[in-house]
N, C-alpha and C. Protein backbone atom coordinates (compact mmCIF):
# COMPACT_ATOMS: atom_id res chain seq x y z
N UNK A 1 -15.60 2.81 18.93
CA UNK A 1 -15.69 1.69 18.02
C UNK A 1 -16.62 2.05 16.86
N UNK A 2 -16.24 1.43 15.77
CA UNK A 2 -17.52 1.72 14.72
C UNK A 2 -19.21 1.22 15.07
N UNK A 3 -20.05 1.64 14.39
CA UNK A 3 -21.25 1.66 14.05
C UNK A 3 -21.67 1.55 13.00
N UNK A 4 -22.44 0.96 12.33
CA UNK A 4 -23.17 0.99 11.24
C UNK A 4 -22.60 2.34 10.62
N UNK A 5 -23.28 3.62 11.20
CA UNK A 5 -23.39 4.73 10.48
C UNK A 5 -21.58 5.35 10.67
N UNK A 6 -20.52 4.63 11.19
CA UNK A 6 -19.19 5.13 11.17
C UNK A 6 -18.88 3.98 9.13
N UNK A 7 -19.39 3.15 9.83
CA UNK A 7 -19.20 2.18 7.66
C UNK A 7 -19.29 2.95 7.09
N UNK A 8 -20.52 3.59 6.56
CA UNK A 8 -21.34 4.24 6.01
C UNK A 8 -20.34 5.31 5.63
N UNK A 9 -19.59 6.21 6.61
CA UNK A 9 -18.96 6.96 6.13
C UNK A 9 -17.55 6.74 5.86
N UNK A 10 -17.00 5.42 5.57
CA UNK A 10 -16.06 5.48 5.07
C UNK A 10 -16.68 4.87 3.74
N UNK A 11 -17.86 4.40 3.12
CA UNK A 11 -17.85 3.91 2.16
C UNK A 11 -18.38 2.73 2.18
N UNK A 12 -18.79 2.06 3.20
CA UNK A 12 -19.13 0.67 3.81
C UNK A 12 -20.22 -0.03 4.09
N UNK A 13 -21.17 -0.84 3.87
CA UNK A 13 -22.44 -1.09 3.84
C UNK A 13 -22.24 -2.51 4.47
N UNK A 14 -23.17 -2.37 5.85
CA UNK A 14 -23.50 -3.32 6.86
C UNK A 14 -24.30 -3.98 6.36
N UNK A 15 -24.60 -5.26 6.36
CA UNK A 15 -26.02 -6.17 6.03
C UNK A 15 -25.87 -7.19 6.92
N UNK A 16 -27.05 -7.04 7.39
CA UNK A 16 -28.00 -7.83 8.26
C UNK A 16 -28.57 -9.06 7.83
N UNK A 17 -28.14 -10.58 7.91
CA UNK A 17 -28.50 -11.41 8.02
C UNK A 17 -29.53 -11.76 8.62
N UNK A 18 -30.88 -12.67 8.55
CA UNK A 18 -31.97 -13.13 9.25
C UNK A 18 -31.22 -13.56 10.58
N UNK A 19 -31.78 -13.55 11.56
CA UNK A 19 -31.49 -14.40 12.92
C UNK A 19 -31.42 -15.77 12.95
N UNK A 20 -30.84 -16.66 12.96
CA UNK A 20 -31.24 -17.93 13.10
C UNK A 20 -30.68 -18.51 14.90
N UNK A 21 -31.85 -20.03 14.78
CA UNK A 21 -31.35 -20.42 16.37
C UNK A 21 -30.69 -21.55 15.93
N UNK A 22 -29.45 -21.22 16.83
CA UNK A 22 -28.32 -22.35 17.16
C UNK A 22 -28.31 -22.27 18.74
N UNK A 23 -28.41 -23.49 19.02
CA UNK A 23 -28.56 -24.27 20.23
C UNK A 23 -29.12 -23.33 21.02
N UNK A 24 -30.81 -23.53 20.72
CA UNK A 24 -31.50 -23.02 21.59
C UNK A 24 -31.34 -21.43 21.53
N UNK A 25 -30.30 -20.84 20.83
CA UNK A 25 -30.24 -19.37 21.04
C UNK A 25 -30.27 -18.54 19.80
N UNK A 26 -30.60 -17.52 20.09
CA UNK A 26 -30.48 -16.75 18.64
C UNK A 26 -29.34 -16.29 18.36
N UNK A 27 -28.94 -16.18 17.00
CA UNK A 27 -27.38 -15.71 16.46
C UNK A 27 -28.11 -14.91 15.61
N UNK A 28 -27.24 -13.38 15.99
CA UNK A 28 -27.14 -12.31 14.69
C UNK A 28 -25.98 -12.75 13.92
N UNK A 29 -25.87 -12.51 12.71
CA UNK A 29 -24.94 -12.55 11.08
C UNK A 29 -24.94 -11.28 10.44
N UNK A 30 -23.52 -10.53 10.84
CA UNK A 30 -23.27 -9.44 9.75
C UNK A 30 -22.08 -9.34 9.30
N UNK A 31 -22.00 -8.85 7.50
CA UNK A 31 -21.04 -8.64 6.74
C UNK A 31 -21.02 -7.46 6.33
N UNK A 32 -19.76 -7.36 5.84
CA UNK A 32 -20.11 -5.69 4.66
C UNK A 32 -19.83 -6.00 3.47
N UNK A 33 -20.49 -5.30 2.68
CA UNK A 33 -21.37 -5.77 1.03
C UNK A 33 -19.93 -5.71 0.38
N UNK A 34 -19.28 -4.23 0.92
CA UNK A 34 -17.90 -4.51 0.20
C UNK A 34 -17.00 -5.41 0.44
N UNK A 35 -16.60 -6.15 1.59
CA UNK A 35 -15.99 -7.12 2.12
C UNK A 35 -16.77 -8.40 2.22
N UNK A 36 -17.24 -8.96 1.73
CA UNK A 36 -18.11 -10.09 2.00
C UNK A 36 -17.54 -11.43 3.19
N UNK A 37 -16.26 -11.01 3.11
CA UNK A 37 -15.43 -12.33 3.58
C UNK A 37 -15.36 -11.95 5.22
N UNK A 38 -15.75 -11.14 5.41
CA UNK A 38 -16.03 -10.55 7.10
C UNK A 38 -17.03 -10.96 7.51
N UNK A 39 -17.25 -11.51 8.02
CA UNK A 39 -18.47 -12.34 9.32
C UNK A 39 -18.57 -12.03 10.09
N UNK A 40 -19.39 -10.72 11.11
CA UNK A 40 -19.80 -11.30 12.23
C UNK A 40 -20.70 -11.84 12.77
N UNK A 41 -20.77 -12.75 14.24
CA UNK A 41 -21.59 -13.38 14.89
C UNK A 41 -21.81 -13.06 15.80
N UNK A 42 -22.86 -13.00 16.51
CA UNK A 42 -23.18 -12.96 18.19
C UNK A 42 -24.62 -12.81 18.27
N UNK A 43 -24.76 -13.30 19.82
CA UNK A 43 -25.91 -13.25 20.62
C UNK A 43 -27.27 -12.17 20.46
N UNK A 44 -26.53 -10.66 19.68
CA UNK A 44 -27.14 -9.93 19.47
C UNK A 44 -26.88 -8.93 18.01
N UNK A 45 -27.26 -8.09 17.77
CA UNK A 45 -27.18 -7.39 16.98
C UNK A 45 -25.80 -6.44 17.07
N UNK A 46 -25.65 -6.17 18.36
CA UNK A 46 -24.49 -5.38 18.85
C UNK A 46 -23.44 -6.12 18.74
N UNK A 47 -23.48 -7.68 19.59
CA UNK A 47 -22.23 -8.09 19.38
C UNK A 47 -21.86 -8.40 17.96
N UNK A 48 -22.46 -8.77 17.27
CA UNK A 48 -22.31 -9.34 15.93
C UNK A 48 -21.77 -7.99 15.13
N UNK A 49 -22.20 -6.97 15.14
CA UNK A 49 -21.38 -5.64 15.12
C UNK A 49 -19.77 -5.63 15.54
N UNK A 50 -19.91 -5.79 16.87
CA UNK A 50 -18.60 -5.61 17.27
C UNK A 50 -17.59 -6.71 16.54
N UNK A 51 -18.33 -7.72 16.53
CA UNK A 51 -17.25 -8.72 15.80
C UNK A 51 -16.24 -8.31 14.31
N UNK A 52 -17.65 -7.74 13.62
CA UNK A 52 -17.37 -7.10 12.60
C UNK A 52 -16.09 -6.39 12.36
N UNK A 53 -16.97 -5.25 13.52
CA UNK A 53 -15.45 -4.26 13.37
C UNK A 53 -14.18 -4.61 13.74
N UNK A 54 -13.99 -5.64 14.99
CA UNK A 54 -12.76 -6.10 15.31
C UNK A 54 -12.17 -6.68 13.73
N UNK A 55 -12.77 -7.67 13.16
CA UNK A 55 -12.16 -8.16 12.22
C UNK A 55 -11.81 -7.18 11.04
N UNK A 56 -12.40 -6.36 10.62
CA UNK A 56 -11.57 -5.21 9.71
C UNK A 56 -11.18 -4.65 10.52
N UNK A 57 -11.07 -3.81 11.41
CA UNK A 57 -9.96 -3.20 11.69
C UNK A 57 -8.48 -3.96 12.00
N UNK A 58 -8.73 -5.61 12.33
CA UNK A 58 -7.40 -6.43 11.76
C UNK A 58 -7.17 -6.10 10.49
N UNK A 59 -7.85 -6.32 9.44
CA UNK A 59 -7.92 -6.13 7.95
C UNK A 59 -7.13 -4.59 7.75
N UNK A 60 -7.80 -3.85 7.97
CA UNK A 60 -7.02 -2.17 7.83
C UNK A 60 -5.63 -1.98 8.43
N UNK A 61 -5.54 -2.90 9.46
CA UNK A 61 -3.86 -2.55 10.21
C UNK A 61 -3.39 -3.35 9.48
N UNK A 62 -3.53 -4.43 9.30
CA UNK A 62 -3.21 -5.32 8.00
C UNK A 62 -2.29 -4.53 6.48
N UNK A 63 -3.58 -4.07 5.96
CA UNK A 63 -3.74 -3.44 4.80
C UNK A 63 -2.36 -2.35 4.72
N UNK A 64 -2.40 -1.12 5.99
CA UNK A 64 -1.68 0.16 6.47
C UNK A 64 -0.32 -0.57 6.25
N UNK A 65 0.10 -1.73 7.10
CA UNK A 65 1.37 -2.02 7.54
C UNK A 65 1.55 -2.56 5.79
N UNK A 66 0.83 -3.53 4.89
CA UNK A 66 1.38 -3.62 3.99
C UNK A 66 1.72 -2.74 2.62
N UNK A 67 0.81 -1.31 2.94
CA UNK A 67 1.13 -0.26 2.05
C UNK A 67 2.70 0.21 2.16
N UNK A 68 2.53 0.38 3.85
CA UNK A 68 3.95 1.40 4.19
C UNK A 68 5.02 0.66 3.85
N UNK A 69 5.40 -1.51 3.72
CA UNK A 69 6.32 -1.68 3.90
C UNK A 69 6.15 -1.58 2.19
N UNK A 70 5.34 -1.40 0.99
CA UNK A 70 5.38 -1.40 -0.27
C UNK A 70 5.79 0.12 -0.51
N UNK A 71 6.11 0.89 0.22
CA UNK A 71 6.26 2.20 -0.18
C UNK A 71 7.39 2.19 0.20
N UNK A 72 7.86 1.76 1.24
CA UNK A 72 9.07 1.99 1.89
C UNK A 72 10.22 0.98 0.43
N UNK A 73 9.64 -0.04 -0.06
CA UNK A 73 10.57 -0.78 -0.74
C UNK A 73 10.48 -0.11 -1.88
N UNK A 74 9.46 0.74 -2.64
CA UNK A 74 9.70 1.85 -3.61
C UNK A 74 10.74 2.64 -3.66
N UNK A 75 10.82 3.35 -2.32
CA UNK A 75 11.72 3.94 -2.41
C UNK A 75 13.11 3.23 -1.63
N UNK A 76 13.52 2.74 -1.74
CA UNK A 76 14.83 1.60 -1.80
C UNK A 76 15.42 1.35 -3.10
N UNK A 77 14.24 1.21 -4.25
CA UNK A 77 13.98 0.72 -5.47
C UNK A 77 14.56 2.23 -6.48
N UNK A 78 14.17 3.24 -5.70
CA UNK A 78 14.47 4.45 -6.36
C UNK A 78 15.47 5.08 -5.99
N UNK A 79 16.25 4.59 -4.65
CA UNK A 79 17.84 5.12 -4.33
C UNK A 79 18.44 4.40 -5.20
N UNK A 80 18.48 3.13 -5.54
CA UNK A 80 19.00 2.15 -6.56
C UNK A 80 19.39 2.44 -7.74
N UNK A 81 18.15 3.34 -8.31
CA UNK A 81 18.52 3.35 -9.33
C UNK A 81 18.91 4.65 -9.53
N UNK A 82 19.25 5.95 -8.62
CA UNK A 82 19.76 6.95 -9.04
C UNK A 82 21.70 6.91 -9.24
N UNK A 83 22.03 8.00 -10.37
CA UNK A 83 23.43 8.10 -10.78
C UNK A 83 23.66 8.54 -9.67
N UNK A 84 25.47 8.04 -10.19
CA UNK A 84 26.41 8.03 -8.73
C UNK A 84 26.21 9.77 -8.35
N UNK A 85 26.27 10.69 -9.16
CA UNK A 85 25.84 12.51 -8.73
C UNK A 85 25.09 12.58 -7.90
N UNK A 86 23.59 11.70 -8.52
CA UNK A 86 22.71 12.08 -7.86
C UNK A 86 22.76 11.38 -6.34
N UNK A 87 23.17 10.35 -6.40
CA UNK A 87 23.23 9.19 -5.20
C UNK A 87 23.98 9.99 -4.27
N UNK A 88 25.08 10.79 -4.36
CA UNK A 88 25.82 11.43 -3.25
C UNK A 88 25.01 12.86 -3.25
N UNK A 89 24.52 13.72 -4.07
CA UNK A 89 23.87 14.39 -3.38
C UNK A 89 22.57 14.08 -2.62
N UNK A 90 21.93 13.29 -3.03
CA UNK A 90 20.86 12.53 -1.99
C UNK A 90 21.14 12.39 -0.42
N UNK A 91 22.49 11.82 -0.14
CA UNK A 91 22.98 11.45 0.41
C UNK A 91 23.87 12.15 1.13
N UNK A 92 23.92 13.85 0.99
CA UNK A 92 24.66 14.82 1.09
C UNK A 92 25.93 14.45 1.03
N UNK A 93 26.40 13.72 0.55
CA UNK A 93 27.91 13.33 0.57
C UNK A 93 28.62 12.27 1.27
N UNK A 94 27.47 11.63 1.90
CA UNK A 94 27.51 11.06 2.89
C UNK A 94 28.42 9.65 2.04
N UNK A 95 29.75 8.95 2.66
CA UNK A 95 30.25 8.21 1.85
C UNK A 95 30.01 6.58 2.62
N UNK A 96 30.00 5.73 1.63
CA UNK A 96 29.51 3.99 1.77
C UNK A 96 30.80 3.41 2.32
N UNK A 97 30.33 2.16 3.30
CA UNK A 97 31.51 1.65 3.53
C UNK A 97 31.69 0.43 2.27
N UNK A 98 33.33 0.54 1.69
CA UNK A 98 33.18 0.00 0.50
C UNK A 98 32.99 0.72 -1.07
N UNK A 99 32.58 1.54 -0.90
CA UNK A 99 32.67 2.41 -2.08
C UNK A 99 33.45 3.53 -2.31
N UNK A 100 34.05 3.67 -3.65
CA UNK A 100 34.79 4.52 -3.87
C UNK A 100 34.47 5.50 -4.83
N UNK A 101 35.01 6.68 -5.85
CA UNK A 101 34.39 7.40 -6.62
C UNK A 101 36.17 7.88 -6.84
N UNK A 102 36.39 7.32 -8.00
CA UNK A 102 37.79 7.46 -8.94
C UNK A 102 37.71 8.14 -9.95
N UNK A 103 38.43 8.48 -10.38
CA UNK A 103 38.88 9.08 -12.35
C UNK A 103 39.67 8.15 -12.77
N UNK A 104 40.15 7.27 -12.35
CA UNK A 104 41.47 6.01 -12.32
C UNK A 104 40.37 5.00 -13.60
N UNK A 105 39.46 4.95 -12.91
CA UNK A 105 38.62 3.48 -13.73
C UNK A 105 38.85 3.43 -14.96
């Protein structure tokens, strides 16, 4: 699992909130400076850590799955628009159901 010093090396800066008591107990509060919108909480310093990291690493699988399906629709975007030449050699020749390739037209 991450650590402080695993942030650190991707670029990431932990901050440490004061302790405060809620009901009778102490709560640690940590964010990262670059993410501000990440909260964690807990009983201790550790858990409030762990919270952390659970919630970005939702954020990063998050992030991964929405790169790949934006890359993947790039290139959808770029079979589209290649000429019919290029489209069948891409395609090694491979022929569409529904499509034809005439001299008639």
């Amino acid at each position: 699992m991450y650590n402080e010093e695993s942030f650190l090396e991707i670029g990431l800066h932990v901050v440490y909130l004061p302790a405060e008591m809620e009901n009778g107990q102490l709560t640690y509060q940590v964010f990262l400076k670059e993410l501000p919108l990440f909260l964690g909480a807990g009983a201790s310093k550790q858990a409030a850590l762990m919270q952390l990291t659970e919630k970005y690493l939702a954020y990063r699988e998050k992030v991964l799955a929405d790169q790949a399906l934006e890359q993947e629709e790039t290139e959808e975007e770029k079979t589209m628009q290649l000429a019919i030449d290029e489209l069948l050699r891409y395609y090694d020749g491979e022929t569409f159901d529904g499509f034809q390739l005439s001299d008639k037209e």
